[in-house]
Protein backbone atom coordinates (compact mmCIF):
# COMPACT_ATOMS: atom_id res chain seq x y z
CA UNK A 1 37.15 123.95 83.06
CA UNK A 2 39.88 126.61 84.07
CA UNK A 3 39.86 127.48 87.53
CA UNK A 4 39.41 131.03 87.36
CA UNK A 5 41.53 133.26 89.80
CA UNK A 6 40.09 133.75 93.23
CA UNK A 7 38.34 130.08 93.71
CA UNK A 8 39.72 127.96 96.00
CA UNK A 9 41.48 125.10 94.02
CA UNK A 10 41.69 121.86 95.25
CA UNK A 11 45.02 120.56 96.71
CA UNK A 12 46.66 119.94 94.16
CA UNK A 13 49.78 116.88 92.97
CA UNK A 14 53.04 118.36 93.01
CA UNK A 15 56.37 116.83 92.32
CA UNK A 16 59.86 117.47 91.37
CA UNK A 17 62.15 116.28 88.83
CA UNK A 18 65.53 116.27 87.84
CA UNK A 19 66.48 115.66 83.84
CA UNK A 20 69.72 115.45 81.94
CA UNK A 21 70.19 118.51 79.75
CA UNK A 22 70.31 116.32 76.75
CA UNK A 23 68.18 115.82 73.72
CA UNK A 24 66.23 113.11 75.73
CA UNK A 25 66.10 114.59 78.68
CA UNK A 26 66.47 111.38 80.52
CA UNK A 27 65.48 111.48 84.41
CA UNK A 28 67.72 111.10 87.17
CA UNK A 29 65.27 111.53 90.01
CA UNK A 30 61.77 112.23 91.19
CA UNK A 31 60.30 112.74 94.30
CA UNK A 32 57.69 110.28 95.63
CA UNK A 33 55.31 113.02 94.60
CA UNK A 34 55.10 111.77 91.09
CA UNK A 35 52.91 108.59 92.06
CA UNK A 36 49.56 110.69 93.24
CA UNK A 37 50.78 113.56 89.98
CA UNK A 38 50.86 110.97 87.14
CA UNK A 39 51.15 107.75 88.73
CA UNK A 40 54.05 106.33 87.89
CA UNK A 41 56.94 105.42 90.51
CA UNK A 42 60.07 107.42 91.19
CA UNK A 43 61.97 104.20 90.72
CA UNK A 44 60.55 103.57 86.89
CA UNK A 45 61.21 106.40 85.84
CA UNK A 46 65.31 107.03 87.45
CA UNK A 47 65.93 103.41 85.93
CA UNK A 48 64.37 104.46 82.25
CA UNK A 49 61.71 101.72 82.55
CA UNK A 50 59.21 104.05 82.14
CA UNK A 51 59.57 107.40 80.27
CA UNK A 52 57.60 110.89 81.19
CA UNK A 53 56.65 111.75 77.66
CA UNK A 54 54.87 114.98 76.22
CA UNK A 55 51.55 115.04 75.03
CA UNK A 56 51.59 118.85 72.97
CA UNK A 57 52.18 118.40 69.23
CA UNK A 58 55.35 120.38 69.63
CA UNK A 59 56.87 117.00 71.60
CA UNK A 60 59.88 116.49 73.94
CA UNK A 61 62.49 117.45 71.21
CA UNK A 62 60.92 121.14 71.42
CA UNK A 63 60.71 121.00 74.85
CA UNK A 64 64.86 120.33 75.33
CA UNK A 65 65.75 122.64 72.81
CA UNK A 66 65.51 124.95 75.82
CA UNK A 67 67.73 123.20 78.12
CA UNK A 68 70.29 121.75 75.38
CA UNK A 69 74.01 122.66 75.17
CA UNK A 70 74.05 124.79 72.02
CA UNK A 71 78.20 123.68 70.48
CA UNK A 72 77.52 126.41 67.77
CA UNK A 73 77.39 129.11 70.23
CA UNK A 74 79.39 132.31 70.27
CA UNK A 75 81.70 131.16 73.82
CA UNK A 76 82.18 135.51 73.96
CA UNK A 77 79.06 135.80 74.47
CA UNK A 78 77.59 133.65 77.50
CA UNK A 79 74.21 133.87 79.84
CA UNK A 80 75.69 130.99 82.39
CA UNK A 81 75.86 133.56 84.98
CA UNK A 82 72.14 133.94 85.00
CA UNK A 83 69.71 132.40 87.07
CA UNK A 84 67.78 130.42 84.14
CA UNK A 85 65.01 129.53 85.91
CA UNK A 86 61.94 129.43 83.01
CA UNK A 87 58.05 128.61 83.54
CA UNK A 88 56.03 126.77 81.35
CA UNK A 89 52.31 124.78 80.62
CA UNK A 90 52.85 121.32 78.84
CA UNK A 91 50.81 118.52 78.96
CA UNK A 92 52.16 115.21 80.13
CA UNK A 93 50.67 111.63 79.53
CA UNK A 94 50.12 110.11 83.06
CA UNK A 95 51.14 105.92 82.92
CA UNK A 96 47.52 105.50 81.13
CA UNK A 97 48.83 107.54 78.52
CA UNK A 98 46.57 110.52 79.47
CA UNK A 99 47.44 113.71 78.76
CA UNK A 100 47.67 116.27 82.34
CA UNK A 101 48.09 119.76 82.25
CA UNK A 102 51.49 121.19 84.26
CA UNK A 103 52.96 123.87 85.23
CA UNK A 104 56.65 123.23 85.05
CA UNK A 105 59.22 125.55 86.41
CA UNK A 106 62.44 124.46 85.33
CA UNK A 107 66.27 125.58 86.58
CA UNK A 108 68.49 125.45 84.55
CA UNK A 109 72.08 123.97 85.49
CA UNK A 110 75.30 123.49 84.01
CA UNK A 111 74.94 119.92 83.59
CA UNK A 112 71.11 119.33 84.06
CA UNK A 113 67.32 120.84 84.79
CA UNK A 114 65.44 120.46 88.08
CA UNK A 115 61.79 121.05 87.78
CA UNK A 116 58.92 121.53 90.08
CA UNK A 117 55.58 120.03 88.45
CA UNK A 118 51.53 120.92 89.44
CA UNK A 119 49.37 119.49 87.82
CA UNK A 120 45.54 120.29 86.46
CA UNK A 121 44.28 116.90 85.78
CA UNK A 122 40.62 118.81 85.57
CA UNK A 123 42.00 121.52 82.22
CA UNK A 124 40.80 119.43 78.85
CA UNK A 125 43.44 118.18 76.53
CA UNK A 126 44.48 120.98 73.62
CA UNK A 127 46.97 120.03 71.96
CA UNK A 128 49.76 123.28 71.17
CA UNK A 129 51.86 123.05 67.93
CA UNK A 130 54.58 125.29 69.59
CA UNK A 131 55.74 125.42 73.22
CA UNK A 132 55.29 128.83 75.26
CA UNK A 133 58.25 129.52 77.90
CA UNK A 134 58.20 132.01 80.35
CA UNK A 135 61.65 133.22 81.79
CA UNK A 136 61.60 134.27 85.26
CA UNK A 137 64.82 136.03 85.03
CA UNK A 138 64.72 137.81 81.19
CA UNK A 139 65.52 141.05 82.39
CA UNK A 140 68.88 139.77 84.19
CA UNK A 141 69.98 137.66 80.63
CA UNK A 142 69.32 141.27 78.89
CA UNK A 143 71.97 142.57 81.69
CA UNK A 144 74.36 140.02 81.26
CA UNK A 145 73.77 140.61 77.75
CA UNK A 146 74.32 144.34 78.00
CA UNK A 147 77.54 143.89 80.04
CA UNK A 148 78.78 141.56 77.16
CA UNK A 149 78.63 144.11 74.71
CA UNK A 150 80.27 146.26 76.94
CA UNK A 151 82.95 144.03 77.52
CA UNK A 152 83.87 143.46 74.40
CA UNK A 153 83.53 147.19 73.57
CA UNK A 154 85.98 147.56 76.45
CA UNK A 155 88.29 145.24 75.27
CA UNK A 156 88.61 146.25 72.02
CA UNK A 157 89.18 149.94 73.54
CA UNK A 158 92.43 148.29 75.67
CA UNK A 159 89.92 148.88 79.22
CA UNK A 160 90.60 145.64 80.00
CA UNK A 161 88.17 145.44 82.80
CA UNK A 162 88.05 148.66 84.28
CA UNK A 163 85.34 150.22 85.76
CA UNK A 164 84.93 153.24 83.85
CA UNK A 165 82.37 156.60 84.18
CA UNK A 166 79.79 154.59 82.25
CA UNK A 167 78.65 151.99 84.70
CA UNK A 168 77.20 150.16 82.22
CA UNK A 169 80.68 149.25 80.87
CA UNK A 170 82.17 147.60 83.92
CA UNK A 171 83.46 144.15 83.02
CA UNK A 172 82.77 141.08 84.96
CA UNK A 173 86.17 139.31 85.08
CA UNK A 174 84.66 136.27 87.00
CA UNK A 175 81.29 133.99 86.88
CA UNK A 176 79.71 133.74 90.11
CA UNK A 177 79.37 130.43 91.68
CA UNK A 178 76.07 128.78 91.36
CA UNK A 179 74.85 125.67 92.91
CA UNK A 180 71.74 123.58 92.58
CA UNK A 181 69.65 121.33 95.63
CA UNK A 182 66.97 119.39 95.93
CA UNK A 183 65.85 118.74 99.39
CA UNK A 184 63.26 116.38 100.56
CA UNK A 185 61.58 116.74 103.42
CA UNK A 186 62.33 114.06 106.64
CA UNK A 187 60.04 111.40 107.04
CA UNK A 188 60.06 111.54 111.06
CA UNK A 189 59.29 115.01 113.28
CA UNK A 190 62.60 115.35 115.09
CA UNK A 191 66.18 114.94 113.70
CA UNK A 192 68.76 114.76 116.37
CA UNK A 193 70.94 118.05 116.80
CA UNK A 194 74.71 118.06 116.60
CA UNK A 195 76.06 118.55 120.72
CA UNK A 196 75.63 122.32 120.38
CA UNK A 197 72.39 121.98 120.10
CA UNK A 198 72.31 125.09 117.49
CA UNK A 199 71.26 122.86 114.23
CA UNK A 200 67.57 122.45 113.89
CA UNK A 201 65.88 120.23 111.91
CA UNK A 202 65.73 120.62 108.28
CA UNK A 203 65.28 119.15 104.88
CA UNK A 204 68.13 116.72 103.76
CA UNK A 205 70.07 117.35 100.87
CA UNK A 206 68.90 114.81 98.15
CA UNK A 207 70.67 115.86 95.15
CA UNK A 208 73.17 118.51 94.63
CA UNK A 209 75.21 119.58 91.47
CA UNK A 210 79.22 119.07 91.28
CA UNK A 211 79.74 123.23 91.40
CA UNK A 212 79.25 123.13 95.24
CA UNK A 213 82.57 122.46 95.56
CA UNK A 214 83.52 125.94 94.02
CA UNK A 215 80.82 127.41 96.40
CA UNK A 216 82.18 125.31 99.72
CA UNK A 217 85.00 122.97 100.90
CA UNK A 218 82.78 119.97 100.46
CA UNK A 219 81.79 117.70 97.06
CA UNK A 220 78.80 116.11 96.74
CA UNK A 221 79.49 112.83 98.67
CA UNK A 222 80.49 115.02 101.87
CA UNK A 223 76.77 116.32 102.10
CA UNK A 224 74.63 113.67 100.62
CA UNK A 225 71.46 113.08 103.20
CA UNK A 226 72.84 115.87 105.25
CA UNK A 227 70.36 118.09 106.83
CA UNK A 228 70.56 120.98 104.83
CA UNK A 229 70.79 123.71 107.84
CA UNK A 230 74.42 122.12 108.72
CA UNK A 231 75.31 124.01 105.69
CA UNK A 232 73.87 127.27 107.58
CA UNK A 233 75.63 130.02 109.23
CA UNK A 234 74.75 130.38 112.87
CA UNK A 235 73.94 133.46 112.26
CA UNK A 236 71.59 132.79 109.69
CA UNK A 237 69.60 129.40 110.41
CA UNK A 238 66.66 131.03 111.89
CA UNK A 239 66.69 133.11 108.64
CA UNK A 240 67.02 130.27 105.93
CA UNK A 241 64.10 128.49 108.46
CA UNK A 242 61.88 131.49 108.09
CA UNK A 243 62.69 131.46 104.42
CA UNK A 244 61.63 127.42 103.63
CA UNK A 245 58.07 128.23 105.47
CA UNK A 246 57.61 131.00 103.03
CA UNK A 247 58.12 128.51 100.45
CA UNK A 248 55.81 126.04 101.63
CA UNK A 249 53.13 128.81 101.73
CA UNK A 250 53.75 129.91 98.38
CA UNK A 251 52.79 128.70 94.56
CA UNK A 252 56.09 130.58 92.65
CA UNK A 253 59.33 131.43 92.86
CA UNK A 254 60.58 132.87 96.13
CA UNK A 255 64.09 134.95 96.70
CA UNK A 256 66.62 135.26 99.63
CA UNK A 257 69.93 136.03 100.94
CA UNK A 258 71.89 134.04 102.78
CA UNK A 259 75.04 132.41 104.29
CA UNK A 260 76.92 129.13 104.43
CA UNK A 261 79.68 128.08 106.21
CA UNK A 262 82.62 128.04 104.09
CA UNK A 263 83.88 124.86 106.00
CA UNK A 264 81.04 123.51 107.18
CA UNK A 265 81.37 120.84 109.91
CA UNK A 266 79.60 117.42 108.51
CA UNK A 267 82.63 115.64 107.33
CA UNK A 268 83.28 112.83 110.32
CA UNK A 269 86.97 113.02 111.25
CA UNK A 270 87.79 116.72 109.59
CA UNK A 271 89.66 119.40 111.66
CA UNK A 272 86.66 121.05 112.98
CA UNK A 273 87.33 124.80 112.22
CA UNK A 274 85.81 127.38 115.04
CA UNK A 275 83.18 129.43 113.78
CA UNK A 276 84.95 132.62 114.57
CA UNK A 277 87.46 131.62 112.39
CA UNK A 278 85.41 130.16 109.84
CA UNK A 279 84.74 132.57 106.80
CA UNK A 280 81.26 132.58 105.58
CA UNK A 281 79.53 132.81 101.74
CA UNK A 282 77.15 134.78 100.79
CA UNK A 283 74.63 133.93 98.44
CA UNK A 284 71.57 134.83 96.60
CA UNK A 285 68.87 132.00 96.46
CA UNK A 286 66.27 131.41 94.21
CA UNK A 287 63.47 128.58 95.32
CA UNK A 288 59.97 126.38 94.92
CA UNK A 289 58.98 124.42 97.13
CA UNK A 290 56.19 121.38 96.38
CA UNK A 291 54.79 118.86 99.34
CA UNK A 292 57.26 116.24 99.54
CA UNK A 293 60.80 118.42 98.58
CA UNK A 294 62.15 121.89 97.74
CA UNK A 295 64.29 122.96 95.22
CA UNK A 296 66.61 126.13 95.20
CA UNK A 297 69.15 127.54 93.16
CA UNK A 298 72.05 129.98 94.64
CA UNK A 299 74.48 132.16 93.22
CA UNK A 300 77.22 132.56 95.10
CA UNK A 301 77.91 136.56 95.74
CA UNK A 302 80.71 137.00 98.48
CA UNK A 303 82.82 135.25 100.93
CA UNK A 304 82.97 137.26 104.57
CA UNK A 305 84.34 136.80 107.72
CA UNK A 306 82.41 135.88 110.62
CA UNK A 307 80.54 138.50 111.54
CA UNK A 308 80.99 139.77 115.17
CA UNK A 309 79.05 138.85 118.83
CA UNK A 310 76.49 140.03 120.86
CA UNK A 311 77.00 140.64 124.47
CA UNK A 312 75.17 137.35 124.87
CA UNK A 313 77.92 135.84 122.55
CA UNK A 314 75.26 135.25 119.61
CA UNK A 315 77.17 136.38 116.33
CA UNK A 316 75.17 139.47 114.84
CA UNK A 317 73.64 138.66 111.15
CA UNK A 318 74.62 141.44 108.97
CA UNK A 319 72.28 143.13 106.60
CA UNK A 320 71.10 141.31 103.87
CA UNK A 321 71.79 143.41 100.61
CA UNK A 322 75.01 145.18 102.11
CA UNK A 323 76.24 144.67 98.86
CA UNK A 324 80.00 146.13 97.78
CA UNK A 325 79.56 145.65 93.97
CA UNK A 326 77.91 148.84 92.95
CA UNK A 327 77.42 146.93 89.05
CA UNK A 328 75.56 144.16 90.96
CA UNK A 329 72.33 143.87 90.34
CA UNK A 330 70.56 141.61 92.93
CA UNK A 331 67.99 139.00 91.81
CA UNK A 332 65.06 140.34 94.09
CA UNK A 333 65.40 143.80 92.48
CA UNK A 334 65.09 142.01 88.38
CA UNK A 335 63.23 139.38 88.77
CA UNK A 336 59.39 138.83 89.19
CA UNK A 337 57.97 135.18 89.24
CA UNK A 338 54.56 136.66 90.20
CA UNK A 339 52.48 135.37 86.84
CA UNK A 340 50.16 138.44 87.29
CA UNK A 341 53.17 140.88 86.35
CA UNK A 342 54.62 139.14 83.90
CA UNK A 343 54.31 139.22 80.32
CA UNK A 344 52.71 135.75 79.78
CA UNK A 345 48.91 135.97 78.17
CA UNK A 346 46.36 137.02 79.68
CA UNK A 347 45.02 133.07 80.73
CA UNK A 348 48.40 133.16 82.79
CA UNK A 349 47.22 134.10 86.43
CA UNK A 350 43.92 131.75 85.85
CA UNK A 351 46.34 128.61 86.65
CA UNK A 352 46.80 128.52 90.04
């Protein structure tokens, strides 16, 4: 039976995944989550022993046809610079080859797809001939789609790039930035601070795509198993705290501003660069959050420099949509990850 909307559901199996964006969407991680989900082990599944497999009639080749690199596509005409972030119901066979209803909401990344998974073990089996996607952030492809017309309009008109008195012509001359984690949550209560005693403890840094190195002066290596608040203006830890417990209280996708340190200081041995002097990024976050990890994607918006001090010499966060691009449109203001507003069927909002 459906839960219908306003019962109390049982806690429910959550994990999350990470696949290649490849016709077989082969895994590269899962979080220990998985086991109680659909019962297999994270291990069997990163090593390819075992294989997550679909249960709908529509099968796993439907299901990557969203994620897959399309060669054949126009390279004018790009959504990369969207969030991507898309919610769906499949049902997956559990290792005794029973079918489980989930709710999968998938990011989309340059190179591969991190997904958050709950599962309905209790919704009967019916099979679907054709997937049904939900995206999150449709309204900001349609206004990178918009501004690609433009642009091309523009070009063709010798604008070159120029803001001009339509706004909707202005022409993006650079992708933002954007970076995927997945964090899992510490397995002890107390992680020790660094000898300022300003870091606390946070979710490490599990997984993070190669474009963090056009977001900050670090690669992947430098912050693997790195608490991810080390990352974290001053400024803005309490923040980004605030924001990860509004995740854990919360079934869809939640959105925030925020800043890193442009040179953050986890790299043993590195010329430690004073925080004063050390410029910081601002980005845009997108996240979902299940029991054992969180995922978030971030777009990077601006680098600033520190902000200024308090008279108890505690730097001053600035506001959070100060924004100087007038043609920016900010993810909390397009996109709504609330099922109940979106235009999903009717049955959406009884899957909670």
């Amino acid at each position: 039976m459906i839960p219908l909307e306003g019962d109390e559901p049982a806690k429910r199996a959550t994990f999350i995944g990470l696949h290649e964006r490849t016709p077989m969407a082969s895994i590269l991680y899962c979080s220990s989550g998985v086991r109680p989900a659909l019962g297999y082990t994270p291990a069997s599944l990163a090593s390819q022993e075992k294989r997550l497999t679909v249960a709908d009639t529509f099968g796993l080749q439907q299901y990557s046809r969203i994620f897959t690199h399309n060669d054949d596509e126009d390279e004018d005409v790009s959504f990369d610079d969207e969030a991507s972030i898309f919610t769906m119901y499949i049902y997956l066979n559990d290792h005794n080859e029973h079918p489980v209803l989930c709710r999968v909401t998938s990011f989309k990344t340059d190179t591969c797809v991190l997904a958050v998974v709950t599962t309905f073990p209790e919704v009967p089996f019916v099979s679907r001939p054709e997937i049904e996607v939900e995206i999150l952030d449709r309204k900001m492809a349609q206004e990178d789609a918009s501004r690609q017309e433009a642009a091309k309009t523009a070009v063709k008109k010798g604008r070159s790039g120029r803001r001009s008195r339509d706004r909707s012509t202005f022409v993006v001359k650079n992708k933002r930035a954007k970076v995927a984690f997945v964090l899992e949550h510490p397995h002890v209560t107390t992680i020790e601070t660094e000898e300022t005693g300003r870091r606390p403890n946070s979710s490490v840094i599990a997984f993070a795509t190669g474009s963090i190195s056009s977001l900050l002066d670090v690669d992947t290596s430098d912050v693997a198993q790195i608490p991810f608040l080390k990352l974290i203006a001053p400024e803005d830890i309490l923040h980004v705290s605030r924001y990860f417990e509004r995740l854990s209280d919360a079934t869809d996708v939640q959105f925030e501003t925020f800043r890193f340190m442009q040179r953050p200081q986890i790299i043993a041995g590195d010329i430690a660069v004073a925080d004063e002097n050390n410029s910081r990024v601002l980005v845009e976050a997108l996240g979902a959050a299940v029991e054992d990890g969180v995922v978030l994607l971030v777009r990077k918006v601006r680098v600033e420099p520190a902000p200024t001090r308090d008279t108890l010499g505690n730097f001053v966060r600035p506001r959070d949509h100060d924004f100087d691009d007038a043609d920016f449109m900010s993810l909390a203001d397009i996109i709504s990850s609330d099922p109940g507003t979106s235009d999903a069927g009717d049955g959406w909002s009884e899957l909670r």
